[in-house]
Structures are given as C-alpha cells and as structure tokens.
Protein backbone atom coordinates (compact mmCIF):
# COMPACT_ATOMS: atom_id res chain seq x y z
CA UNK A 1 101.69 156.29 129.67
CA UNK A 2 103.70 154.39 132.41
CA UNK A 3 102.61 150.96 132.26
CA UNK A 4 102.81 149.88 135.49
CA UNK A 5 103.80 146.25 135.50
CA UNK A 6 106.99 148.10 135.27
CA UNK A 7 106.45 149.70 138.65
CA UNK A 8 107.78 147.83 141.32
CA UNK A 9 104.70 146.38 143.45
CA UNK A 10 104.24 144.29 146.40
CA UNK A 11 100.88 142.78 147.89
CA UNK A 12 100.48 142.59 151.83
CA UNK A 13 104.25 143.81 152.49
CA UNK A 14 105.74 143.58 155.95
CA UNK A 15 106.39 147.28 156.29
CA UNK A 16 108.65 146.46 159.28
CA UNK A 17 111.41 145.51 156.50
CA UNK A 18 111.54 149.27 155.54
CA UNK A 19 111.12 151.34 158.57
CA UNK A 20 114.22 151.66 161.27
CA UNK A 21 112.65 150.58 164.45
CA UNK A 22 112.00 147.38 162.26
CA UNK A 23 108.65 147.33 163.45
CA UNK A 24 105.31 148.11 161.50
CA UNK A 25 102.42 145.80 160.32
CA UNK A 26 101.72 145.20 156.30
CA UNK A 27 100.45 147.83 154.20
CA UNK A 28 97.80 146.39 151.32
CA UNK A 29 100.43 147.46 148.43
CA UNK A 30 103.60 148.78 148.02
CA UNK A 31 104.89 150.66 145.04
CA UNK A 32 108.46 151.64 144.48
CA UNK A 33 108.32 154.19 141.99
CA UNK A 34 112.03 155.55 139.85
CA UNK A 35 110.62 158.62 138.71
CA UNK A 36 107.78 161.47 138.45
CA UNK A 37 106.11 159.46 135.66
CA UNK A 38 105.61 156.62 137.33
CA UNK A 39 104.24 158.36 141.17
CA UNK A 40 101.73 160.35 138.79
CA UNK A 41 100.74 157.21 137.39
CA UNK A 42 100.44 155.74 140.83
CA UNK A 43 98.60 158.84 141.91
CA UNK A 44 96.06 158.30 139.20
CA UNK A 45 95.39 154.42 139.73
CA UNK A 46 95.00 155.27 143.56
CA UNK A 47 92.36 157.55 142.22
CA UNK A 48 90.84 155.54 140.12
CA UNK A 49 90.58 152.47 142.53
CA UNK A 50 89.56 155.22 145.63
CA UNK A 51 92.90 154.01 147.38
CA UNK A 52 94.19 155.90 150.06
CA UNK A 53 97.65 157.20 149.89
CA UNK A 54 101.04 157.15 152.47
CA UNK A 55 104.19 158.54 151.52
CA UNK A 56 107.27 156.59 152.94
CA UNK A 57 111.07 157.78 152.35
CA UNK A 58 113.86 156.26 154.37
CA UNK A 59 110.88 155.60 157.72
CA UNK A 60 113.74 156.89 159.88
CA UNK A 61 111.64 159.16 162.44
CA UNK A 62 108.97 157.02 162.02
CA UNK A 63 106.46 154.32 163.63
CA UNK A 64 103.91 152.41 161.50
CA UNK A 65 101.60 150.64 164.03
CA UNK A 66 101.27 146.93 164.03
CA UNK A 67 97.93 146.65 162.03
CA UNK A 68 99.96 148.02 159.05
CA UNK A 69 98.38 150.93 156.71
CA UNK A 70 95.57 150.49 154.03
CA UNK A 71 95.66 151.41 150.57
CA UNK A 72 98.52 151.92 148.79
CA UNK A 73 102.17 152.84 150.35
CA UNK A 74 104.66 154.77 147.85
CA UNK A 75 108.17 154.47 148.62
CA UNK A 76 110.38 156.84 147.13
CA UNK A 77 113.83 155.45 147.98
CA UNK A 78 114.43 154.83 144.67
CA UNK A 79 114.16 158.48 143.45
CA UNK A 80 117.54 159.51 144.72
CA UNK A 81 119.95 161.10 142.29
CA UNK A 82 121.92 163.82 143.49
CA UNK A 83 123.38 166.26 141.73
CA UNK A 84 125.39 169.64 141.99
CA UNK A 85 125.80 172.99 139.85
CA UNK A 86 127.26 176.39 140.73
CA UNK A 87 126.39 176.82 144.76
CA UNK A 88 123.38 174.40 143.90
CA UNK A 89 122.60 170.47 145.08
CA UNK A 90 119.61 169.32 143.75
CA UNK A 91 118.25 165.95 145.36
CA UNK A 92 115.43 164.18 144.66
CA UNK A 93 113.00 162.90 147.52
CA UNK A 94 114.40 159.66 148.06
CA UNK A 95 117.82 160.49 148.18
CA UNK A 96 119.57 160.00 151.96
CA UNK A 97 120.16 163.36 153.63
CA UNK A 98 123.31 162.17 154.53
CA UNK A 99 124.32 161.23 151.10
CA UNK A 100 123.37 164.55 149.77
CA UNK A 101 125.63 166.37 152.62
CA UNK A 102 128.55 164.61 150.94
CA UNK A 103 127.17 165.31 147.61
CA UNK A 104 128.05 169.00 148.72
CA UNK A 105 131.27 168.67 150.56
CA UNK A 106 132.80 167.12 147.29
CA UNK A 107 131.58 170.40 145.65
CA UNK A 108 132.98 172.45 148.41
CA UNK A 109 129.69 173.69 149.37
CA UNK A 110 129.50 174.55 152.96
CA UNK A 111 125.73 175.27 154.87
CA UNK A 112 124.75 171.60 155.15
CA UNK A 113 127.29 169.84 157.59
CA UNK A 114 124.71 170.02 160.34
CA UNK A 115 122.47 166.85 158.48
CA UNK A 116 126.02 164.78 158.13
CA UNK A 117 124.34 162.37 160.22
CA UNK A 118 120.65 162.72 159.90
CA UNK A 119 119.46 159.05 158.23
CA UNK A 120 116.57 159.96 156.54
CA UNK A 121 115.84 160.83 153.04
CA UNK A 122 115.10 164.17 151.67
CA UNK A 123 111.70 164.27 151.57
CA UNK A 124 111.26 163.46 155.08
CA UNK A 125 113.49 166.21 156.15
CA UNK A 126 111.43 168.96 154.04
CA UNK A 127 108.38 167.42 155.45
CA UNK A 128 109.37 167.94 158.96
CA UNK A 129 112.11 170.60 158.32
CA UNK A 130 114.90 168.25 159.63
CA UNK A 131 117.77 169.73 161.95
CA UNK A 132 120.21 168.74 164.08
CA UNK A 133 123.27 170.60 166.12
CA UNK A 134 121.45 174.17 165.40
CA UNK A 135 121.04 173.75 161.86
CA UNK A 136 117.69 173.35 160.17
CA UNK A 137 116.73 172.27 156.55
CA UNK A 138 114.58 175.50 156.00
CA UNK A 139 118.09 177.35 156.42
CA UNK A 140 119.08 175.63 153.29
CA UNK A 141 116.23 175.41 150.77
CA UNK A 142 116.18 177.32 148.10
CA UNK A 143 112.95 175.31 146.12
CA UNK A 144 110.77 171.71 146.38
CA UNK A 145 109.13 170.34 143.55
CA UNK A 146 105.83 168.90 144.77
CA UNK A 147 103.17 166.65 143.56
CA UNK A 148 99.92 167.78 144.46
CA UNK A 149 96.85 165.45 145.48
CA UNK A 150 95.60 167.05 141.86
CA UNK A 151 98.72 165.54 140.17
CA UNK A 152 100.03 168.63 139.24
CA UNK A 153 103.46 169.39 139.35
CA UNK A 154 104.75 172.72 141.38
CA UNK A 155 107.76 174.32 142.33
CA UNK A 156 107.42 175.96 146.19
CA UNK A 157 109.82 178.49 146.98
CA UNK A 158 111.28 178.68 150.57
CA UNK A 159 108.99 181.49 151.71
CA UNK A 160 106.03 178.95 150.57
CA UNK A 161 106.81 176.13 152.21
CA UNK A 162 105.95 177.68 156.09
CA UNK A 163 108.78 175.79 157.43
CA UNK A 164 108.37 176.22 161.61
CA UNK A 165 110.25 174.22 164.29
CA UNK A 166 109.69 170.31 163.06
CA UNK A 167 106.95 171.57 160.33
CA UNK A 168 106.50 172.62 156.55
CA UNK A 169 103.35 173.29 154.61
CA UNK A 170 104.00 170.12 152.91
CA UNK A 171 102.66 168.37 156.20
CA UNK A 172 99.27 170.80 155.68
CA UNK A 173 99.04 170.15 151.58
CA UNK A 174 99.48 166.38 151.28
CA UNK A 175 101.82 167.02 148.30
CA UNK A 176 104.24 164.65 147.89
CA UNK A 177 108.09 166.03 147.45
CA UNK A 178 109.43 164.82 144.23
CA UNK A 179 113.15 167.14 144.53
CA UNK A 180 114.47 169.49 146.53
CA UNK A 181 117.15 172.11 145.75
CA UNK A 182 119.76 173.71 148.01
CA UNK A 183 121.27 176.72 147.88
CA UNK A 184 124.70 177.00 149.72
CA UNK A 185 127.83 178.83 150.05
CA UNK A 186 131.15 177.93 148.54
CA UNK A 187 133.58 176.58 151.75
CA UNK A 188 137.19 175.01 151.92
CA UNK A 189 136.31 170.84 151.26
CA UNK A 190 138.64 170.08 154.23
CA UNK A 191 137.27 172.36 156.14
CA UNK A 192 133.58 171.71 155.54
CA UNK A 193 134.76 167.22 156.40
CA UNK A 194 136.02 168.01 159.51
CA UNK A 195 132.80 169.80 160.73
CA UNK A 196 130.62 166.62 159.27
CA UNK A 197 133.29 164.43 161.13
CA UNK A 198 133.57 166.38 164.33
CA UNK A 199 129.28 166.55 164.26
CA UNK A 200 129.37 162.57 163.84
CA UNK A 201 131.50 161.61 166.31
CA UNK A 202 129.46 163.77 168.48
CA UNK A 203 126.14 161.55 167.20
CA UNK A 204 128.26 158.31 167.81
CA UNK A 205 129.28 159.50 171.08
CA UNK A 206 126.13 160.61 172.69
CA UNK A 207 123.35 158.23 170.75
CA UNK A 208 122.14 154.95 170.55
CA UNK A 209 123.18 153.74 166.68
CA UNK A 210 123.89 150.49 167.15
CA UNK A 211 120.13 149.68 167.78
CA UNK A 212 117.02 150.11 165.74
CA UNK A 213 115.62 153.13 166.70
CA UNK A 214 112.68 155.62 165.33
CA UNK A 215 115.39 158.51 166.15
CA UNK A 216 114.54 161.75 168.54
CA UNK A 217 111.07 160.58 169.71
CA UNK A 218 110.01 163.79 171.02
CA UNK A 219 109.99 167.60 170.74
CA UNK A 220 111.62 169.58 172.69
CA UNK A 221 109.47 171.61 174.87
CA UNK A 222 109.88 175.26 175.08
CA UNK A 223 112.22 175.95 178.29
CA UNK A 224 113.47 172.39 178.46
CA UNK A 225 115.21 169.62 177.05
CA UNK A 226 113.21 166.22 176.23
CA UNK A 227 116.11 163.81 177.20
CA UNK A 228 117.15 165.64 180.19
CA UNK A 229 113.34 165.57 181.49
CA UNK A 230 113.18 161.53 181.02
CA UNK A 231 116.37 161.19 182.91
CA UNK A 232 115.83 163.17 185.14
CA UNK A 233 112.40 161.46 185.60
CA UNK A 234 114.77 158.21 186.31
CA UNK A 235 112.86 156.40 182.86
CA UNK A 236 116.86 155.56 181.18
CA UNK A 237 116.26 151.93 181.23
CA UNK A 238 112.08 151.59 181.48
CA UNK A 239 111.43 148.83 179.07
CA UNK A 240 107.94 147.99 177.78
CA UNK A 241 107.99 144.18 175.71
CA UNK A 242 110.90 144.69 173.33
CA UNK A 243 111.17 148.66 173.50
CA UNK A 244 113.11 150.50 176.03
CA UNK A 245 113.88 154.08 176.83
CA UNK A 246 117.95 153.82 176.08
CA UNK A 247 120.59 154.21 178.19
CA UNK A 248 122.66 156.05 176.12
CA UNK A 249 120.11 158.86 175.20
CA UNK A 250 116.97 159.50 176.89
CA UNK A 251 115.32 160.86 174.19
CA UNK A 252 115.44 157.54 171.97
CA UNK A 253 113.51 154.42 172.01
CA UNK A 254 115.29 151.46 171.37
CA UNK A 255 114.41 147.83 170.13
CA UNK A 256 116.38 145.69 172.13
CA UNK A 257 114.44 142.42 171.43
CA UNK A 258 111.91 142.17 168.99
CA UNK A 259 109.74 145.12 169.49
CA UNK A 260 106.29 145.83 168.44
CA UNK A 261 104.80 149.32 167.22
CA UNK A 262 102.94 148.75 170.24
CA UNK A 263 105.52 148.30 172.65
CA UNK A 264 106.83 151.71 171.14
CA UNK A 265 103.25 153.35 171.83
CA UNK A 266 103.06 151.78 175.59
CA UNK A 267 106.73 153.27 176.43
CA UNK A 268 105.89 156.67 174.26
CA UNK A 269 102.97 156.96 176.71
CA UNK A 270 104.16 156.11 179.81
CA UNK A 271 107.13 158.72 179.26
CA UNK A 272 105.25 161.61 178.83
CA UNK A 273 102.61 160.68 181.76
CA UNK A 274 105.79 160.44 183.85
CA UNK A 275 107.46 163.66 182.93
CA UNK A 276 103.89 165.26 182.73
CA UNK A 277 103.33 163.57 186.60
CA UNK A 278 106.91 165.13 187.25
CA UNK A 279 107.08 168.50 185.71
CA UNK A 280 103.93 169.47 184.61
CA UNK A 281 105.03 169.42 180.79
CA UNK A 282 103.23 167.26 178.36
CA UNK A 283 106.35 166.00 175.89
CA UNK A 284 105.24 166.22 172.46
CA UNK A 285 106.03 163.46 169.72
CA UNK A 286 108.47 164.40 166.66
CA UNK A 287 108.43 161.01 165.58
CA UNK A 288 105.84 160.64 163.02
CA UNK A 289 102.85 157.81 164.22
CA UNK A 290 100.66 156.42 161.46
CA UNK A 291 98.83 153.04 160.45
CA UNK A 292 96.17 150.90 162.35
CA UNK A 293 96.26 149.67 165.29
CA UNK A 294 96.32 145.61 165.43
C-alpha cells in the first residue's frame, strides 16, 4: 500500500501555473503521482472521500475556467519515461509528445515526425488522437494501458480505442492512460531529423510560440479551414481583456497581457458567432474547456 504522504499534494493550487494559456482558477487538490501505484491509490482515496476526478497532462490544448475545478486534479507529468525496443517506443502518459518523437529518431524509427512539435504529453494526444501536418496519433498506436474508473488495469488495442478525427474512446470511458506504445518503421536517423526539423520550422514560421497559447482552438470544419474563416472574417487582431485572436495564426488565441479563462471564453464566442454570422458554419472547439465558472 502506497502511503500517500509520499504522493506529491497540494491544497487550493493555482492551476494557471500548469496549464499553457497560464490561465485557470485553483483546483481543491492536486496530486502528482510517479507511478501506477500511486494513481490507483489516488483513485481509491477519491473514492473513498466521493471526490470527483480530472486528469491533467502537459494542459497544452487546454482551458480551465477561472473558478478552478473541484475535487481532486491528477497530474501525470511526472509519469514520463520513455523507452524503445525493436520498432517499439513505449511512453508513459506524462511523457512530452515531443520528447517521445526524439525518443524514436535516436532509434531510427520513422512514422512519428509529424508530432515533432506537438507540446503536449502523451496522454493528451491518445485522448484526443493528436495530429498535425497529416499525421495522426491513431496512425501510430499499436496499444494504451488504461486505468479504468474500477481501478483496473487494461491494455486497449488500436482497433479498441475508436480513434476518429480529434477523438478516442478514452474520451467516452473516463479511463485514465497510464502508457502508450508505438509501433513504427525502421528509417535513416538523418533522414527521419530533417523531416522533424523541416515540420518545426514550418510551426515556428506560421504560429504564435512565443506567447501563451491553448494551441489550435478549433476544429476544422468539413469543407473549410478554421484559420482561414477567422481571417477572412477580419477577427486577426480582435482582443477581448488580455486574450486576442493572433496575428500570426488565426486559429490561436493568445495571452498578450494577463488573460483570464474568461477572456478566452468571450473571444472563443465571439469568433464563432462571427464566422457563423459570415458563413453560416458554426466552428467547433478542439481545445478542451473544463472547470467552474468564477
């Protein structure tokens, strides 16, 4: 039995020091937990103590509202060794995507060069089947460990996991990912850098990193392109308190001074009221929005 003064804990934490829009209210605890053992233990004292439960990994394509979340918040940044066998790379949940894309160029493993840039951790981008530049995590799972709300521990193949554009059956199940593997193909290392570098400097070119940002804020709408449908709706530039629509990349929202969760929510809305006003298409979020509202 994990005793869990050895867990890492926090009371009334700012969750705003965690997430990458730096916004985000408290949550009533925090728990940091290194390894399966300790988020089953977790798991149980939730359930003993009828705490509700949120599952936070890197909070990249994220916004926590300002009134914060109730109940206990497990972090899993922590959990994140990497590691590599045959045409394998097995990473566990809190490991950064774009660590484990390195993990596998040093192996010469080729198939993952699309998430070179992708900040978040690995089990946000099995959550939401993560993809960039016509790549998509479901393309590269072979199996997830899971933790299910019953504290059992299972092993999903791909085929299980229902992985559809921005969605896996993880989202439906409420298990939390504990590790995911990858199966890839065996590439020339040189070869396999210079796609991850050439796919980065496009990122650097085109989007807005040098701000805090909740990353693409919206889907992209069958038959169109989100960011082309906010500029073209003349929005590059609409600011709401400290959040603005950048002008870099009209499908981000940047905090430029100080932003609330709120002034997220106000300049999330008024963007798709204006395209919808527009266009007649209603712009769907990607990021994920949880919490209370303040």
């Amino acid at each position: 039995m994990i005793k869990m003064e050895k867990i890492k804990l926090l009371k009334n934490e700012p969750l705003s020091k965690y997430t990458f829009t730096e916004t985000g209210g408290p949550a009533d605890l925090v728990a940091f937990p290194k390894n399966t053992d300790e988020v089953r233990e977790l798991l149980s004292m939730a359930k003993r103590d009828d705490l509700p439960i949120t599952v936070l990994g890197n909070a990249s394509n994220l916004i926590i509202k300002d009134g914060g979340i109730r109940g206990l918040v497990i972090i899993l940044t922590e959990m994140n060794e990497i590691t590599s066998h045959d045409d394998l790379v097995i990473a566990q949940a809190g490991a950064r995507y774009i660590d484990t894309t390195i993990v596998a160029q040093q192996h010469g493993l080729t198939g993952m060069e699309f998430a070179a840039g992708i900040p978040g951790s690995i089990g946000g981008a099995v959550f939401m089947n993560a993809g960039a530049y016509g790549g998509e995590t479901a393309e590269v799972i072979e199996s997830v460990t899971v933790l299910t709300p019953e504290n059992e521990i299972k092993t999903l193949s791909n085929s299980e996991l229902d992985f559809g554009y921005r969605h896996s059956a993880v989202q439906d199940q409420d298990d939390i990912v504990l590790e995911a593997t990858f199966k890839l193909s065996t590439g020339d290392k040189d070869e396999i850098q210079a796609k991850m570098d050439r796919l980065n400097a496009l990122r650097e070119s085109k989007q807005p990193l040098d701000l805090p940002s909740c990353g693409s804020v919206f889907k992209r709408p069958e038959g169109y392109f989100a960011g082309k449908l906010i500029h073209d709706a003349g929005l590059q530039g609409y600011q709401s308190g400290g959040a603005q629509v950048s002008k870099k990349h009209a499908g981000f929202i940047v905090n430029i001074d100080n932003a609330t969760a709120t002034d997220y929510l106000d300049v999330i809305k008024h963007v798709q009221e204006t395209v919808y006003a527009k266009n007649k298409v209603h712009l769907e979020t990607e990021v994920r929005i949880i919490g209370q509202d303040k």
